[in-house]
C-alpha atoms as a PDB file:
ATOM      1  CA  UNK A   1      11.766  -3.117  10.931  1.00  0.00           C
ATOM      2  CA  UNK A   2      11.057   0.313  12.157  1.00  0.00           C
ATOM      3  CA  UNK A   3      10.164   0.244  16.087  1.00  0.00           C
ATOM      4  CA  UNK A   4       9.891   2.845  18.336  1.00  0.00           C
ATOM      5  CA  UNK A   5      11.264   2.666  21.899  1.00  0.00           C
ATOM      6  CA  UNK A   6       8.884   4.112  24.572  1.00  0.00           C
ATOM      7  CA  UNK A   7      11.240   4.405  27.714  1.00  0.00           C
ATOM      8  CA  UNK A   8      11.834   7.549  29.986  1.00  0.00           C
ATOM      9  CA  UNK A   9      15.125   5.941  31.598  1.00  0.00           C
ATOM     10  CA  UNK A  10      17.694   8.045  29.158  1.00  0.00           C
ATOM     11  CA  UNK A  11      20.672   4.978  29.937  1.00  0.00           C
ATOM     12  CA  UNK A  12      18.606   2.233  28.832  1.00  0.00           C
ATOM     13  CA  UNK A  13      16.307   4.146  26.553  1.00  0.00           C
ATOM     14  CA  UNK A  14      20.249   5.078  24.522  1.00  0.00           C
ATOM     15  CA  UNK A  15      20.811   1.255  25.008  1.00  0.00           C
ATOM     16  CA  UNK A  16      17.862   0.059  23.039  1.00  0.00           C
ATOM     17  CA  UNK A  17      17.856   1.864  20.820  1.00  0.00           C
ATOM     18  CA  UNK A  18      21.745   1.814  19.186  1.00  0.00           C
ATOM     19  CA  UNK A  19      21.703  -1.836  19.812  1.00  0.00           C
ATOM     20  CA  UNK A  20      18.160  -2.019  17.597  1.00  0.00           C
ATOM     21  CA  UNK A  21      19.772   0.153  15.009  1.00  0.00           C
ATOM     22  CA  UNK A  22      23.208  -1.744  15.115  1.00  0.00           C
ATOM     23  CA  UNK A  23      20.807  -5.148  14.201  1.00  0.00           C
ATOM     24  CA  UNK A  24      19.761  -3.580  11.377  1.00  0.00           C
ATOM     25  CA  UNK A  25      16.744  -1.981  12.693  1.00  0.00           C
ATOM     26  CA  UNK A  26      15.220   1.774  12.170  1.00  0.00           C
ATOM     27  CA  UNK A  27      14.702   2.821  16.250  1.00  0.00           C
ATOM     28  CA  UNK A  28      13.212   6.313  17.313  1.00  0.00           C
ATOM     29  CA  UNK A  29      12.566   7.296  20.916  1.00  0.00           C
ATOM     30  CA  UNK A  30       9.555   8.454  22.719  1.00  0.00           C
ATOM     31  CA  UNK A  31      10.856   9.382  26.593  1.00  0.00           C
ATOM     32  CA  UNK A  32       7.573   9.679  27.355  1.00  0.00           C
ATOM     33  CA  UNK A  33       3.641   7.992  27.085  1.00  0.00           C
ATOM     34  CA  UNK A  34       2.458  11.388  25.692  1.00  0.00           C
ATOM     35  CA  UNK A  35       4.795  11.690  22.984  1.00  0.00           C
ATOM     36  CA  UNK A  36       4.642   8.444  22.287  1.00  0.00           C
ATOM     37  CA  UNK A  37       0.488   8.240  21.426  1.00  0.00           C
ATOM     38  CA  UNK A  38       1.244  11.423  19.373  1.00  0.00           C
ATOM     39  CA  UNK A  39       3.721   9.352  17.541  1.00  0.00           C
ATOM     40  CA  UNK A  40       1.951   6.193  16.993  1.00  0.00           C
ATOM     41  CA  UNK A  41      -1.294   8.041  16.072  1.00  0.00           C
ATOM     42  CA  UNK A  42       0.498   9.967  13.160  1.00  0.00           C
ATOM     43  CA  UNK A  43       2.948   7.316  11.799  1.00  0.00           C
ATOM     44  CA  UNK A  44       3.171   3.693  11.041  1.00  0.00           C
ATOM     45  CA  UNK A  45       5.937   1.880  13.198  1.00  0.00           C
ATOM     46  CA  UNK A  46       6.329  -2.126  12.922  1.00  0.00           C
ATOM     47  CA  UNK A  47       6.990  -2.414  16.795  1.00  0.00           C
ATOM     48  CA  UNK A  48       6.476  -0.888  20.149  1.00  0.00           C
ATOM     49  CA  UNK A  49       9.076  -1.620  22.951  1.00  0.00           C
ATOM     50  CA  UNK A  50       6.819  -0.351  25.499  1.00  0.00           C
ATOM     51  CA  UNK A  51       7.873   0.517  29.573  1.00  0.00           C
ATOM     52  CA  UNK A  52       5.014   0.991  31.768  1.00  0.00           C
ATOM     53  CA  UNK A  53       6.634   3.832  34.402  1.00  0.00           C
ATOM     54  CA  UNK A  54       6.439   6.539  32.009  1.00  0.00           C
ATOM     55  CA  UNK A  55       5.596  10.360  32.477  1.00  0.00           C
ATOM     56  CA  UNK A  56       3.006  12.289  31.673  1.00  0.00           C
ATOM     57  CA  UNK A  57       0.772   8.875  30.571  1.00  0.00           C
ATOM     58  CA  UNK A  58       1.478   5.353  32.135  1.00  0.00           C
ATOM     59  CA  UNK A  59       2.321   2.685  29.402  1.00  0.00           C
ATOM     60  CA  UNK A  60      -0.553   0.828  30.556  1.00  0.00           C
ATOM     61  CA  UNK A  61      -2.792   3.962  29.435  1.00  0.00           C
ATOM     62  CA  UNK A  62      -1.136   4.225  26.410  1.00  0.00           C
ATOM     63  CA  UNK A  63      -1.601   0.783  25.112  1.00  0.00           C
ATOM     64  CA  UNK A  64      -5.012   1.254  26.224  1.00  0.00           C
ATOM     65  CA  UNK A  65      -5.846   4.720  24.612  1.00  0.00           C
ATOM     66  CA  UNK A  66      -3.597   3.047  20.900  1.00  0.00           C
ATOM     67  CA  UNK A  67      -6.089  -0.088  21.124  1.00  0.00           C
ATOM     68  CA  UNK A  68      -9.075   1.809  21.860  1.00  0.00           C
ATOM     69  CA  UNK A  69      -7.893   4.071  18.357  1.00  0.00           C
ATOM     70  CA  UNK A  70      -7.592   0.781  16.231  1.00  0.00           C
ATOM     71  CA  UNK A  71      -3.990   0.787  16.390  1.00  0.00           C
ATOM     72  CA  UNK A  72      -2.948  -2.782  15.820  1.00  0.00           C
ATOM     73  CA  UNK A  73       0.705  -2.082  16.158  1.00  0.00           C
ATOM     74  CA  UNK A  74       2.587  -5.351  18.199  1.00  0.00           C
ATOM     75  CA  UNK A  75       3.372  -4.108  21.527  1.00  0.00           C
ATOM     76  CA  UNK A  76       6.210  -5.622  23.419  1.00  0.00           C
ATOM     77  CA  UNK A  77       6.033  -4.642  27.232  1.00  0.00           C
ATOM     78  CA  UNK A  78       9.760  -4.345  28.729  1.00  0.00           C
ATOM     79  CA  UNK A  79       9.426  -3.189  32.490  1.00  0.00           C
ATOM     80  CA  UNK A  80      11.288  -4.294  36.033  1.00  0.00           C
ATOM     81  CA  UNK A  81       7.960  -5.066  37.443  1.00  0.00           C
ATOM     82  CA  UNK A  82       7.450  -9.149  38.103  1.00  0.00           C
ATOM     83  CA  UNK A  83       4.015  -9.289  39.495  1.00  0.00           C
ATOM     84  CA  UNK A  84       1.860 -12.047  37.996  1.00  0.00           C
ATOM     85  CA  UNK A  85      -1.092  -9.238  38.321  1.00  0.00           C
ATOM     86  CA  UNK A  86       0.812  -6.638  35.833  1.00  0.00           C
ATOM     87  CA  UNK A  87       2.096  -9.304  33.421  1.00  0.00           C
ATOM     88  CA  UNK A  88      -1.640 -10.477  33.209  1.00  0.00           C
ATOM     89  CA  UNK A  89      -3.211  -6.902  32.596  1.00  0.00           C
ATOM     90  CA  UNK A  90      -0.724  -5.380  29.981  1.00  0.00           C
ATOM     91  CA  UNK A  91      -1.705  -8.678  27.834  1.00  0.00           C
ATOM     92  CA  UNK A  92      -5.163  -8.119  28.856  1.00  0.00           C
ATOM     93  CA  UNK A  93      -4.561  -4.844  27.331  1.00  0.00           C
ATOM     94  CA  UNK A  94      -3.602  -5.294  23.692  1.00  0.00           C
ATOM     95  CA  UNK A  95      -0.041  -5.923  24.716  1.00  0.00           C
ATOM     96  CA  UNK A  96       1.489  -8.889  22.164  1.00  0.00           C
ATOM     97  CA  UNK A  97       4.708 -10.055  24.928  1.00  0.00           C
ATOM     98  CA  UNK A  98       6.165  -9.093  27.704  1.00  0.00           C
ATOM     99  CA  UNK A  99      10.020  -8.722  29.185  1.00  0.00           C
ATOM    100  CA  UNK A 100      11.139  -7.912  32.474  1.00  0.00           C
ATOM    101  CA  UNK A 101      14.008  -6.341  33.122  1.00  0.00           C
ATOM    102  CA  UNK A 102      17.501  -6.656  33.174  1.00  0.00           C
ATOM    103  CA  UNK A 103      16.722  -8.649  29.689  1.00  0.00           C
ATOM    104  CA  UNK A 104      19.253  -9.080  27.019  1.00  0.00           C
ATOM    105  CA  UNK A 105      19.232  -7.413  23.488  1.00  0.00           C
ATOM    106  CA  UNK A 106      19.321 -10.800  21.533  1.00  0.00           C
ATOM    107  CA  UNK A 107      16.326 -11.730  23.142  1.00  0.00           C
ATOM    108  CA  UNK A 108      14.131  -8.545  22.872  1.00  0.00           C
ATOM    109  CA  UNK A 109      15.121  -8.817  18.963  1.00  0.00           C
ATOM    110  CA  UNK A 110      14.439 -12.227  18.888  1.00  0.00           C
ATOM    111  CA  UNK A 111      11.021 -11.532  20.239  1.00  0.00           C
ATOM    112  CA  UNK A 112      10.544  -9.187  17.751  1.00  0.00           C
ATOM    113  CA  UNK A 113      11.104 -10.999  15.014  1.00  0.00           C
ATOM    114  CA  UNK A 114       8.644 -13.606  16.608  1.00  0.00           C
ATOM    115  CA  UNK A 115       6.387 -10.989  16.559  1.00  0.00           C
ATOM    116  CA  UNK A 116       6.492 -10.222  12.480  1.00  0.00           C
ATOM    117  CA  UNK A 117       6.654 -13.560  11.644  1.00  0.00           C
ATOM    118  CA  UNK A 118       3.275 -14.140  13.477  1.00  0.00           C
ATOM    119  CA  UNK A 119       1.937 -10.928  11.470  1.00  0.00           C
ATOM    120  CA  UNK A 120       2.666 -12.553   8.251  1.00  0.00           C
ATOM    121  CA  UNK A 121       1.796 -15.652   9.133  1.00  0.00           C
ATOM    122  CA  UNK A 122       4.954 -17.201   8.236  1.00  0.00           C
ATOM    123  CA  UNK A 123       6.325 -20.088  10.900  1.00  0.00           C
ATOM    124  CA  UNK A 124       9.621 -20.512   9.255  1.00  0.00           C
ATOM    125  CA  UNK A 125      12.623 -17.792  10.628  1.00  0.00           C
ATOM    126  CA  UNK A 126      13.928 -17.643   7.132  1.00  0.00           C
ATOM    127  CA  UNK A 127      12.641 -16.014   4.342  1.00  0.00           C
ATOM    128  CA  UNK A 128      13.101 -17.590   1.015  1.00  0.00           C
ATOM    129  CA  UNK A 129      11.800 -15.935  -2.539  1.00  0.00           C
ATOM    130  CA  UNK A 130      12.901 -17.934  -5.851  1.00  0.00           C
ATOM    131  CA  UNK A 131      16.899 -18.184  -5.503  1.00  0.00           C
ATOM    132  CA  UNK A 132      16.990 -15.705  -2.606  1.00  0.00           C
ATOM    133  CA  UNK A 133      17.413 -16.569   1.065  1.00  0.00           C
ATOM    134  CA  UNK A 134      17.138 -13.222   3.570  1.00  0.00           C
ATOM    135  CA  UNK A 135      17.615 -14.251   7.451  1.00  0.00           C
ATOM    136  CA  UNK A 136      16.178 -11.702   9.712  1.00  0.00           C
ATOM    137  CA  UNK A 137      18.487 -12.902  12.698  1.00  0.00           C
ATOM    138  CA  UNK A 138      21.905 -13.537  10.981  1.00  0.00           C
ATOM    139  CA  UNK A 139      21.189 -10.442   8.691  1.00  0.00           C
ATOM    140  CA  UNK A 140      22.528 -12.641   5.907  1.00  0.00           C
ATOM    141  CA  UNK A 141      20.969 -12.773   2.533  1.00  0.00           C
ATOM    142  CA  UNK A 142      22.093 -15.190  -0.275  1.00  0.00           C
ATOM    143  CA  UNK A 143      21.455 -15.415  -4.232  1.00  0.00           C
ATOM    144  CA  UNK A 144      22.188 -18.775  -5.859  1.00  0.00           C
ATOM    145  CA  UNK A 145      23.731 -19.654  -2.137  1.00  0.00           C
ATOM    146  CA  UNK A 146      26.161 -16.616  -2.312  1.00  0.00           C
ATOM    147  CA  UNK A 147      26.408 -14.210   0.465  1.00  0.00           C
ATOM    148  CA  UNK A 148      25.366 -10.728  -1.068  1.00  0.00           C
ATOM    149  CA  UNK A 149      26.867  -7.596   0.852  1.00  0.00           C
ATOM    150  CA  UNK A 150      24.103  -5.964   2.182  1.00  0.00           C
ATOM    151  CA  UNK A 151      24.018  -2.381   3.753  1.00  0.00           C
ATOM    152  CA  UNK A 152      21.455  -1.643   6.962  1.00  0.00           C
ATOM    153  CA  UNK A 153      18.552   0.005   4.671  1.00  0.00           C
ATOM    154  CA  UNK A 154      18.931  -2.138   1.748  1.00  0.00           C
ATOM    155  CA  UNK A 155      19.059  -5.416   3.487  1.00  0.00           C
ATOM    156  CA  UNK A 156      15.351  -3.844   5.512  1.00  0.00           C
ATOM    157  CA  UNK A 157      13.774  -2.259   2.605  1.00  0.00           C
ATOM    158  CA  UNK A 158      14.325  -5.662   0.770  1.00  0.00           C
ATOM    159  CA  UNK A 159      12.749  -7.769   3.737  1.00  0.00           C
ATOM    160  CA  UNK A 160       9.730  -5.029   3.901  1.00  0.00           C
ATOM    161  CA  UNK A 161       9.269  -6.395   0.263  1.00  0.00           C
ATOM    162  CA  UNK A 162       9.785  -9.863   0.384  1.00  0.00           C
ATOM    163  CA  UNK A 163       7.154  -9.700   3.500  1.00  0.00           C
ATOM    164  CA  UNK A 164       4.951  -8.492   1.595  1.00  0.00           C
ATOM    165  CA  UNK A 165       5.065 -10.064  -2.816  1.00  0.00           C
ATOM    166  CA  UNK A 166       2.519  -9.066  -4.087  1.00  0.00           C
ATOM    167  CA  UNK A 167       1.733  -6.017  -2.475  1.00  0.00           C
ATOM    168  CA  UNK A 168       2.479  -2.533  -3.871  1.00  0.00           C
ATOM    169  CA  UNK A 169       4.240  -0.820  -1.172  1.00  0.00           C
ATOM    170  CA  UNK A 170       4.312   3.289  -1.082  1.00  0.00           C
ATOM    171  CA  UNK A 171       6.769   4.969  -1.272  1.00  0.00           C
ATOM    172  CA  UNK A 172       6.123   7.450   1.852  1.00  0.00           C
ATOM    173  CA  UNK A 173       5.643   3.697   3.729  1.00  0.00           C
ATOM    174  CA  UNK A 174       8.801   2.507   2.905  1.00  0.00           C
ATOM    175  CA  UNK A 175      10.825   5.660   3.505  1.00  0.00           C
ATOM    176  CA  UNK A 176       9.453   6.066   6.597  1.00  0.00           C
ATOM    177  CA  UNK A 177      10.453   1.895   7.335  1.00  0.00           C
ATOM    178  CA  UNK A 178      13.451   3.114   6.797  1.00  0.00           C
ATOM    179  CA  UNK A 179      14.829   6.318   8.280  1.00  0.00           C
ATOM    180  CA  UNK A 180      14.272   7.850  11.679  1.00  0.00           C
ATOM    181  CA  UNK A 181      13.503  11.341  13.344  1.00  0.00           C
ATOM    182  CA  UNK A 182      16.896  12.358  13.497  1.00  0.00           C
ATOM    183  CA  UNK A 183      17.669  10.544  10.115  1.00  0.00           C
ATOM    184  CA  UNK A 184      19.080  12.959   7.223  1.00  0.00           C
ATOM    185  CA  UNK A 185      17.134  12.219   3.938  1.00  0.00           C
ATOM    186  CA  UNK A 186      17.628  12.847   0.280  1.00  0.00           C
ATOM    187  CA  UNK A 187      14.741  13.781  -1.908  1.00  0.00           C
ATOM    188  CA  UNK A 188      15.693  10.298  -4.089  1.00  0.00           C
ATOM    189  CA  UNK A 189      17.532   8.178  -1.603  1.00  0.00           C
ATOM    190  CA  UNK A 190      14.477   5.502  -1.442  1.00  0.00           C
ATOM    191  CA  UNK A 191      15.253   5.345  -5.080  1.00  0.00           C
ATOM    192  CA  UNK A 192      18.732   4.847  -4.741  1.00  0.00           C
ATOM    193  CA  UNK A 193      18.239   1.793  -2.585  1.00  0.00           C
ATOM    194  CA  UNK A 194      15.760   0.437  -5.083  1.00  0.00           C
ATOM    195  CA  UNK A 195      18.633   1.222  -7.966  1.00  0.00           C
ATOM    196  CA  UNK A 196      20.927  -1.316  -6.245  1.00  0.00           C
ATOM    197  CA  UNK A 197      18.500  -3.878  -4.901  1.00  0.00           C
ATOM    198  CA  UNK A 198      18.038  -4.362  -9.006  1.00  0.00           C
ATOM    199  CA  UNK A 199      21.813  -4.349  -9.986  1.00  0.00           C
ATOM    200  CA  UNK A 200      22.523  -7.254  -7.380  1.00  0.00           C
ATOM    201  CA  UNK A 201      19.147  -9.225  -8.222  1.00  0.00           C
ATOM    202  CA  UNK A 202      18.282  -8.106 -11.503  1.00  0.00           C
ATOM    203  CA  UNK A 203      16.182  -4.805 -13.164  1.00  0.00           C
ATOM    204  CA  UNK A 204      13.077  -6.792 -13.043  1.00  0.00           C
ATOM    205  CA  UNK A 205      13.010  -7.938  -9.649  1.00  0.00           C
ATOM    206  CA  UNK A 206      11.556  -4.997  -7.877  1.00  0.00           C
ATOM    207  CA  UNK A 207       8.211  -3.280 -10.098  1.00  0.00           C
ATOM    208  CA  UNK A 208       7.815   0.038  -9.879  1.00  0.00           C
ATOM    209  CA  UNK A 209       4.095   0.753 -10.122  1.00  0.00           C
ATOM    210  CA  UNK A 210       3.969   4.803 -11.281  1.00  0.00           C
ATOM    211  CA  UNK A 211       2.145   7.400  -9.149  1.00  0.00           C
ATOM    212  CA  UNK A 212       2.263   4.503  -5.897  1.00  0.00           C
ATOM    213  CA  UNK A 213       5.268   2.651  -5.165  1.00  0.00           C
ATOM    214  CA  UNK A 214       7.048  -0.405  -5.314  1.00  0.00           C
ATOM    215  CA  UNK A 215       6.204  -3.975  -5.072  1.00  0.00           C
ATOM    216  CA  UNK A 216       7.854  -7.562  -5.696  1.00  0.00           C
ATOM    217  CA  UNK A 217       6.050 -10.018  -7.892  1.00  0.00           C
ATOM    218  CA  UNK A 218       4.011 -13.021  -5.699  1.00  0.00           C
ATOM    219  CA  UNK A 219       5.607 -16.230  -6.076  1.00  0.00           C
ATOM    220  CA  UNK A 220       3.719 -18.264  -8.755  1.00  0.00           C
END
């Protein structure tokens, strides 16, 4: 999933976000409530890992001002304050959970994940399509029960599609899933990923539909 940290402390803001990315997650960082509505107005993230002390616009007036836009984005508020009172207005807010600090990484992914899951309406942790098995926490997908070697992009641009058979994805949507502001991108390297997501599960399993973008077939 692509989320975007919103955190002005540079140690844990750093923190975040390599540990997101070394889960298998795209992470870019706002460092502060400003650039982060500019950001979340303009682009499409899956996740918000949202502090509340923030410069230049409070987190709390952020996910305000985002909610007030129609921005639906899940917002996960991470901050070290413990009042009852605070917890109660982020929710109150638009915010979808909540995390005080010191927290651990396994949980805020965990959370996360919670957070998609509820999104597609899908109860069960592990995503299963015909003879494939992808697990969003293990980072393990299997076809026919076999472990299949995935890298960081493939393994999320093929969970973006299997999220979401039967929808044709674009292609500016899933390149933007998967690489970051600091990312370097080729012209064609969404197409490369899509080149071997079909040699290790076959040349039919991911539809290109010309002029849009890609989709995988619903599940009869």
């Amino acid at each position: 999933m692509r989320v975007l940290v919103v955190e002005d402390d540079y140690a844990l803001g750093s923190a975040i976000v390599e540990g997101l990315r070394h889960k298998k997650n795209t992470a870019d960082w706002a460092k502060d409530g400003a650039q982060a509505f500019q950001a979340l107005t303009n682009e499409k993230f899956d996740a918000v890992v949202l502090d509340i002390n923030l410069p230049k616009m409070s987190g709390f007036e952020l996910l305000e001002k985002i909610r007030n836009r129609g921005i639906d984005t899940p917002v996960l508020i991470v901050t070290a304050r413990e009042l009852v009172e605070d917890r109660i207005k982020g929710l109150d807010l638009g915010a979808d959970d909540y995390l005080i600090k010191p927290f651990d990484l396994d949980e805020l992914c965990a959370r996360l994940r919670a957070q998609q899951r509820r999104l597609s309406s899908r109860a069960i942790p592990i995503i299963i399509y015909r003879n494939i098995t992808l697990d969003p926490a293990s980072h393990v997908v299997t076809l026919n029960g076999e472990v299949v070697n995935m890298p960081r992009r493939e393994f999320a641009l093929l969970q973006k599609l299997l999220e979401n058979t039967g929808r044709v994805l674009s292609r500016e949507y899933l390149s933007n899933n998967l690489y970051g502001w600091k990312d370097d991108v080729d012209s064609n390297a969404l197409e490369v990923h899509i080149h071997n997501l079909r040699k290790k599960f076959g040349v039919d399993f991911i539809q290109t539909v010309r002029g849009i973008g890609y989709m995988i077939d619903k599940e009869e």
